[in-house]
C-alpha atoms as a PDB file:
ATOM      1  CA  UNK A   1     -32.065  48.677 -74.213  1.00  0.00           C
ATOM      2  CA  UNK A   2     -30.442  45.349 -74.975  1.00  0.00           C
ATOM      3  CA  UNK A   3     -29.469  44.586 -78.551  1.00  0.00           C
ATOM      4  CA  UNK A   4     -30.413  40.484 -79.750  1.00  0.00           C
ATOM      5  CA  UNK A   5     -28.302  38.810 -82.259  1.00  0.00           C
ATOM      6  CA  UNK A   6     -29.904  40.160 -84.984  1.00  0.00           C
ATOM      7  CA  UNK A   7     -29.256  43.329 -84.026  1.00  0.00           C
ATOM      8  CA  UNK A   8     -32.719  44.232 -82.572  1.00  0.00           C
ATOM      9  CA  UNK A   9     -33.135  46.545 -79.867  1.00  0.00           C
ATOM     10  CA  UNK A  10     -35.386  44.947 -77.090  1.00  0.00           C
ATOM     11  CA  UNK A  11     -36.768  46.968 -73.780  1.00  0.00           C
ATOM     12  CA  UNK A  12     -35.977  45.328 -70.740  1.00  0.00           C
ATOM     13  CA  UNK A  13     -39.369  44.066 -69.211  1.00  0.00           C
ATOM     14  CA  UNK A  14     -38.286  44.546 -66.008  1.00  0.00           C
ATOM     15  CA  UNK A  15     -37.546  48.217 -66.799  1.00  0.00           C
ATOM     16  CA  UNK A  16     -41.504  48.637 -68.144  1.00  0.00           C
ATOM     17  CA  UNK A  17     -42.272  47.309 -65.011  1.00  0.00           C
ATOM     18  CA  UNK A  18     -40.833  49.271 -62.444  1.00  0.00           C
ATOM     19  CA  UNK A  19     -41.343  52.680 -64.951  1.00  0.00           C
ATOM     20  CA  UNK A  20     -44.961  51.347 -64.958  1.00  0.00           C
ATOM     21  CA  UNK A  21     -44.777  50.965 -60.534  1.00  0.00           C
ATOM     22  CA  UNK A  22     -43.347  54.326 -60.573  1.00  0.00           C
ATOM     23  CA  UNK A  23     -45.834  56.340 -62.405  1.00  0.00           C
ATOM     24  CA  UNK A  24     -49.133  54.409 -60.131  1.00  0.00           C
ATOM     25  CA  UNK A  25     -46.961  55.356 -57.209  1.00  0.00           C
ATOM     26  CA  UNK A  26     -46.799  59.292 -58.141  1.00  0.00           C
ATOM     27  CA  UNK A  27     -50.665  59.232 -59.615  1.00  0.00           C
ATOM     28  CA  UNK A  28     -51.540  57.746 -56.288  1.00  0.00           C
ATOM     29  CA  UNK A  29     -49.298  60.362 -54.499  1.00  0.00           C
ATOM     30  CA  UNK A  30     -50.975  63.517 -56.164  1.00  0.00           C
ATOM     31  CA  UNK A  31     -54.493  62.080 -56.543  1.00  0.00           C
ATOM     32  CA  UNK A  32     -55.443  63.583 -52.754  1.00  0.00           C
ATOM     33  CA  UNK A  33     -53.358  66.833 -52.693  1.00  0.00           C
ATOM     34  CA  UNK A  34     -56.158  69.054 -52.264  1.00  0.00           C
ATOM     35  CA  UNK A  35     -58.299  67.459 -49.491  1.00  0.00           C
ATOM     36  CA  UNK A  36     -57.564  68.913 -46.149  1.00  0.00           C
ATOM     37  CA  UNK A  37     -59.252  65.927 -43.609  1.00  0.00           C
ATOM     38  CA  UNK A  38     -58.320  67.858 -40.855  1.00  0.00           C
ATOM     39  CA  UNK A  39     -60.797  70.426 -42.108  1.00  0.00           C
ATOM     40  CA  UNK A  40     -63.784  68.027 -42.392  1.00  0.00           C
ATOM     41  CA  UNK A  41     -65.575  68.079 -38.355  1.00  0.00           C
ATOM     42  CA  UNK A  42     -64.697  72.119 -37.641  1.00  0.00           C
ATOM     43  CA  UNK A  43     -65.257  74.030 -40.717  1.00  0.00           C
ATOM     44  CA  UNK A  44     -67.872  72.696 -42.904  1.00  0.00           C
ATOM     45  CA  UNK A  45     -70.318  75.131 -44.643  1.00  0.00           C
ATOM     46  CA  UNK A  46     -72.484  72.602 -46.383  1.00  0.00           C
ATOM     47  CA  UNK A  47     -72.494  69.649 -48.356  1.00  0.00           C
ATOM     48  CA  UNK A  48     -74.329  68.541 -51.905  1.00  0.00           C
ATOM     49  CA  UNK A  49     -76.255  64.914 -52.038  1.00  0.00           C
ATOM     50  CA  UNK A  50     -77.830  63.185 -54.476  1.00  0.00           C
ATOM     51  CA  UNK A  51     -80.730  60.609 -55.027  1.00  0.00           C
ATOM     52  CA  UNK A  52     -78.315  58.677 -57.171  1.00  0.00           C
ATOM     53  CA  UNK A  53     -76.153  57.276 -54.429  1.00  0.00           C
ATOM     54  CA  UNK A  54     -75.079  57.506 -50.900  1.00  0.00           C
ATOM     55  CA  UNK A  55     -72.139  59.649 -51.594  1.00  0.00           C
ATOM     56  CA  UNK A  56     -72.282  63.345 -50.405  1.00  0.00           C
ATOM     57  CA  UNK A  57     -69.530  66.183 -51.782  1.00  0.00           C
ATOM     58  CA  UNK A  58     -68.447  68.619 -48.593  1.00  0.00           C
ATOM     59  CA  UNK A  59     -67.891  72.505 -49.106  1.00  0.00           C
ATOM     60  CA  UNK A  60     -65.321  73.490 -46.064  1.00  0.00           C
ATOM     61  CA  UNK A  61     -64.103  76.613 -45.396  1.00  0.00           C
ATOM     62  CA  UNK A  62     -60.162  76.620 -45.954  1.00  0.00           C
ATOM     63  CA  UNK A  63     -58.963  78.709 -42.748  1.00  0.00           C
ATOM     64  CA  UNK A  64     -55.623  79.618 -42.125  1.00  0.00           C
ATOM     65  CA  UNK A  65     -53.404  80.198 -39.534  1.00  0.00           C
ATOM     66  CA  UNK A  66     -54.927  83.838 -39.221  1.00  0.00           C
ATOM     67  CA  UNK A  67     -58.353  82.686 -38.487  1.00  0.00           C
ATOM     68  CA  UNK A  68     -58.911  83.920 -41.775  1.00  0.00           C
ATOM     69  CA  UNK A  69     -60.021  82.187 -45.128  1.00  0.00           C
ATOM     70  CA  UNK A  70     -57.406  81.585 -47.941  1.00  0.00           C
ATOM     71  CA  UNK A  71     -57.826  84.427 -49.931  1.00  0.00           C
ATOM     72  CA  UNK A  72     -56.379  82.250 -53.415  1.00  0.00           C
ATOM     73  CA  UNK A  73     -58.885  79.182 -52.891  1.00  0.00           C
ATOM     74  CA  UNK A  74     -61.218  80.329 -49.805  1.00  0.00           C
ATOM     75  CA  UNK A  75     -63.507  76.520 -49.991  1.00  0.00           C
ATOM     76  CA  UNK A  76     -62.081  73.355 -50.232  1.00  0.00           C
ATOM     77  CA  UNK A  77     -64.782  70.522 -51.639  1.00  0.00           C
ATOM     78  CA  UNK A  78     -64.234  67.117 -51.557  1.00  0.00           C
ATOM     79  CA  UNK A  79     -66.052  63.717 -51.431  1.00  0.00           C
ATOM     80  CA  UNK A  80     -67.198  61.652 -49.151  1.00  0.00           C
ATOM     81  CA  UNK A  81     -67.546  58.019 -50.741  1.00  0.00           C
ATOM     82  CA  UNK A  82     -70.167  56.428 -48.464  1.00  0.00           C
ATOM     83  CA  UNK A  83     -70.555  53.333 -51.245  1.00  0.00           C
ATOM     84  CA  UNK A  84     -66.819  52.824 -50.503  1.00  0.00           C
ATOM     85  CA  UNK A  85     -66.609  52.648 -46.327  1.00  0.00           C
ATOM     86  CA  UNK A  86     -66.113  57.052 -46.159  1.00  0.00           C
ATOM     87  CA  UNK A  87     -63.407  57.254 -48.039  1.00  0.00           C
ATOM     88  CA  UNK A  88     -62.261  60.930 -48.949  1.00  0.00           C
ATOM     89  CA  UNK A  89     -61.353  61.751 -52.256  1.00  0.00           C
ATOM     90  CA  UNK A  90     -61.223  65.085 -54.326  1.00  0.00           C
ATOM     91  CA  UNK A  91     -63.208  65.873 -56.929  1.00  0.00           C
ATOM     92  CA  UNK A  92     -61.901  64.568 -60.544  1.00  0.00           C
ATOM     93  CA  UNK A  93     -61.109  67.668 -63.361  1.00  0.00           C
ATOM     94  CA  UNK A  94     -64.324  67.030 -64.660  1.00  0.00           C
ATOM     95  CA  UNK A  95     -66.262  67.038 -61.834  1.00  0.00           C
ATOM     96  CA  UNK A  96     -64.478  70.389 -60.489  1.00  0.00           C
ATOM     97  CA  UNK A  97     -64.863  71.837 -64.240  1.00  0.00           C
ATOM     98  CA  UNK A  98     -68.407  70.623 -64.829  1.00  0.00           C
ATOM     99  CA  UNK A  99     -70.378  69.850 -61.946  1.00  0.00           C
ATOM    100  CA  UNK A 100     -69.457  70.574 -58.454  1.00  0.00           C
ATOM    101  CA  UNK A 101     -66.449  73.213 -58.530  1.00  0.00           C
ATOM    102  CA  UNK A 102     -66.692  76.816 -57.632  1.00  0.00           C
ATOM    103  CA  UNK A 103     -66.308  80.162 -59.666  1.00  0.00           C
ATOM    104  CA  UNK A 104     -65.172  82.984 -57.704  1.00  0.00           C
ATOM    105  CA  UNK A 105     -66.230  86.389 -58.478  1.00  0.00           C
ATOM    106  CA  UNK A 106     -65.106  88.826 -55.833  1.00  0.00           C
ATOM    107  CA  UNK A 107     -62.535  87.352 -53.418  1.00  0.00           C
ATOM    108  CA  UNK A 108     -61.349  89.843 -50.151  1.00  0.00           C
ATOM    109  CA  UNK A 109     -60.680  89.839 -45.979  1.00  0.00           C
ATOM    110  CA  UNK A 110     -64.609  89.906 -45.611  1.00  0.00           C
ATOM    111  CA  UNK A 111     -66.438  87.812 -47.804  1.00  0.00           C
ATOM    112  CA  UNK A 112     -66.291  85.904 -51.078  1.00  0.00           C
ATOM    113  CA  UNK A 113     -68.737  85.773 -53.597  1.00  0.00           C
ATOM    114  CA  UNK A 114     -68.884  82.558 -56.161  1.00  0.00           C
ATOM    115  CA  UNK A 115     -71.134  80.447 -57.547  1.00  0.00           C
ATOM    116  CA  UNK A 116     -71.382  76.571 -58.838  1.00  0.00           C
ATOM    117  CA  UNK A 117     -69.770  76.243 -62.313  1.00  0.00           C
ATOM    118  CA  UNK A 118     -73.214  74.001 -63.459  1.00  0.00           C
ATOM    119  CA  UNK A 119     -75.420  76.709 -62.183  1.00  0.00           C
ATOM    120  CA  UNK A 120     -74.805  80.341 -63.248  1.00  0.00           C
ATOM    121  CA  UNK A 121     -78.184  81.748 -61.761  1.00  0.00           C
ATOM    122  CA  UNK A 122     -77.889  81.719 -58.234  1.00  0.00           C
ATOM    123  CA  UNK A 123     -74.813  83.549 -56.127  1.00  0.00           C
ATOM    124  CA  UNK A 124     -73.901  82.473 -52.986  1.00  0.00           C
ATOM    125  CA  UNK A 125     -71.879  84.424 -50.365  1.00  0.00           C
ATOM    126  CA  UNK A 126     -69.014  83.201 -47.644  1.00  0.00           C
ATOM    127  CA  UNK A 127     -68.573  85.201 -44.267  1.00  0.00           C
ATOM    128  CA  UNK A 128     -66.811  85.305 -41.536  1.00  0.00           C
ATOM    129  CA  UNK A 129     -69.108  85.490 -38.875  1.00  0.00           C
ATOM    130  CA  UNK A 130     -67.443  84.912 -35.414  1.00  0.00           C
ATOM    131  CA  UNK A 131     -63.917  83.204 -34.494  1.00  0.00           C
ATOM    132  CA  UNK A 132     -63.337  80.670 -36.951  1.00  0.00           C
ATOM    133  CA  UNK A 133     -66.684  80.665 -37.442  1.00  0.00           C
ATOM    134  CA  UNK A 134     -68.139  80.747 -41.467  1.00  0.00           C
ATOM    135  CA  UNK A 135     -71.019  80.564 -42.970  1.00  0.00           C
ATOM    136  CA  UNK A 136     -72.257  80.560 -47.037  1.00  0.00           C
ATOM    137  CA  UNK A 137     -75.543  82.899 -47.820  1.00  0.00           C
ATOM    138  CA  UNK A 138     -77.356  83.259 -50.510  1.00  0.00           C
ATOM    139  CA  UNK A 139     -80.749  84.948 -51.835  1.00  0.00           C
ATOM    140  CA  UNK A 140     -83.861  83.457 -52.322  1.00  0.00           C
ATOM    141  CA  UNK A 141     -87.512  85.749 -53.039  1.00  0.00           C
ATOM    142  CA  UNK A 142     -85.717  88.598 -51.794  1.00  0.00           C
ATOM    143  CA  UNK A 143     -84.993  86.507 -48.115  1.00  0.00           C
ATOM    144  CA  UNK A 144     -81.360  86.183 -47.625  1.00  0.00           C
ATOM    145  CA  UNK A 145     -80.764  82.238 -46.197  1.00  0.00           C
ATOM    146  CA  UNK A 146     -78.193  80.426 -44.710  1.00  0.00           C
ATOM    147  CA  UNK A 147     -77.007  77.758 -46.465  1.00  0.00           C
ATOM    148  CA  UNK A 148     -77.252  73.948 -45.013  1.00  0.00           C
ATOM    149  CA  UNK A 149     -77.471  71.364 -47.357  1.00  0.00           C
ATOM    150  CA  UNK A 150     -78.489  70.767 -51.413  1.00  0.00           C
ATOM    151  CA  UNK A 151     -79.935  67.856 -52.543  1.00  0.00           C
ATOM    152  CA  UNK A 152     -80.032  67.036 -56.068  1.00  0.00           C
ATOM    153  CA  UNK A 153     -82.500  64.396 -57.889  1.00  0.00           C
ATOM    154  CA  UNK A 154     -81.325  62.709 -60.409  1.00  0.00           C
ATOM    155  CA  UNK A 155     -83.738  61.006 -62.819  1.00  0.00           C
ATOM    156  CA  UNK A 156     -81.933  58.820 -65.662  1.00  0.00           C
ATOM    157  CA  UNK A 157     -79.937  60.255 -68.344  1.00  0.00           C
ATOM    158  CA  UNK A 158     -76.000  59.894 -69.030  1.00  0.00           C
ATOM    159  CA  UNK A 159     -73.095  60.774 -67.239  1.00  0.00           C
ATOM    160  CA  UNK A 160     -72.441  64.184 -69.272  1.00  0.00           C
ATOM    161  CA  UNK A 161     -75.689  64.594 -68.954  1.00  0.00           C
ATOM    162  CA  UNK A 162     -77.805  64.039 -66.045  1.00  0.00           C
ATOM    163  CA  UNK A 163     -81.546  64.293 -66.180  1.00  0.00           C
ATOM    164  CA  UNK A 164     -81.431  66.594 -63.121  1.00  0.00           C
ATOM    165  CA  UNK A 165     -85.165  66.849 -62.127  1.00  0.00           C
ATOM    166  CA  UNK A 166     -84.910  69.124 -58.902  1.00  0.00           C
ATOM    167  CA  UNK A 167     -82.368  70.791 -56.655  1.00  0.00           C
ATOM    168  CA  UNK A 168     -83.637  71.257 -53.292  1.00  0.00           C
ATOM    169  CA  UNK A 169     -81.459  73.737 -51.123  1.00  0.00           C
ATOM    170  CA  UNK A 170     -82.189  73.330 -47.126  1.00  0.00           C
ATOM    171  CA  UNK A 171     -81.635  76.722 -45.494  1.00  0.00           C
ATOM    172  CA  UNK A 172     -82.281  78.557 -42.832  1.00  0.00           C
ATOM    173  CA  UNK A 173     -83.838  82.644 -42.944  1.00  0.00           C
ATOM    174  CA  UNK A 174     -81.019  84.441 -42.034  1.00  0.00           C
ATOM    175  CA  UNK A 175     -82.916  86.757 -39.971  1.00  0.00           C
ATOM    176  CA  UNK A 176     -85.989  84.488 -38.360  1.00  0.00           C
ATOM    177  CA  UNK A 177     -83.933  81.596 -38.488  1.00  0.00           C
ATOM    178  CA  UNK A 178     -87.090  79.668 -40.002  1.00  0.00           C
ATOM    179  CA  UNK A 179     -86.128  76.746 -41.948  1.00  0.00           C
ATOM    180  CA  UNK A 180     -86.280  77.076 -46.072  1.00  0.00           C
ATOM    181  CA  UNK A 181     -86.856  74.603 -48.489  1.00  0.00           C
ATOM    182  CA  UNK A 182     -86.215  75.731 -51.668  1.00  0.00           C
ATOM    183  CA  UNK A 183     -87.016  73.833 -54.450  1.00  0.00           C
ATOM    184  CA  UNK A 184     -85.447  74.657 -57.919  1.00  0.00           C
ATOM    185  CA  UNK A 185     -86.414  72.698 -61.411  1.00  0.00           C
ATOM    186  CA  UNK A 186     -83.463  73.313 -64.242  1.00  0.00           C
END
């Protein structure tokens, strides 16, 4: 603070602006904590896309140094932003709150059960099936599929409030392996 001569106290502009740099700096250094790109090729389990753009949010298994999945957060999801060249970016609080995060219900060494935090009917299931090798299963008219890909239509409405028209999950019969369109209207 500088005082003028009338005894004023004035904040240095050049001290707003480097205050200002510093707090875009550590935004921008925090904003992609949780995305593990080195994750992306090896250990994907499926992804969600969407009739409203080219942008697709991955589900990855997050494998440790075990060969096991992280017992504390045992998926990592993230985007990948198509409309902007592939960038990778996490999912916002809102989106991981509302939309597209995960609630676990029954985390050990085998499996973990969770389901989507928008959609409370359906449970899905993630297993270890091989070395390094995961896979997400879920039930569907008493068949129990593998999990490959969701695709959701969106028809209009707001950004709270999507007029969601159809969610299409592309599986596979875990036991024929038969591919599985299912085909669910909210």
């Amino acid at each position: 603070y500088i005082c003028n001569t009338k005894g004023n106290f004035i904040i240095l502009r050049q001290l707003k602006i480097t205050l200002g740099v510093f707090i875009c700096v550590l935004l921008l250094a925090f904003n992609n904590i949780e995305v593990d790109v080195t994750t992306h090729s090896f250990n994907s389990l499926f992804k969600i896309e969407r009739s409203k753009d080219a942008n697709q949010i991955l589900y990855d298994v997050n494998v440790e140094q075990t060969g096991n999945f992280n017992l504390t957060n045992p998926i990592n999801v993230y985007w990948i932003k198509n409309t902007k060249g592939g960038k990778i970016e996490p999912l916002t609080w809102t989106q991981k709150k509302y939309a597209y995060g995960l609630e676990y219900l029954n985390v050990n060494e085998e499996y973990a059960t969770f389901r989507f935090v928008s959609y409370k009917k359906m449970f899905f299931t993630l297993k270890k099936i091989g070395s390094n090798q995961f896979e997400v299963y879920t039930k569907h008219e008493d068949r129990v599929i593998k999990m490959n890909r969701i695709y959701i239509q969106i028809d209009g409405g707001t950004f709270w409030f999507p007029n969601i028209t159809a969610i299409n999950i592309f599986a596979k019969d875990a036991i024929t392996g038969e591919d599985i369109l299912t085909t669910i209207h909210p």
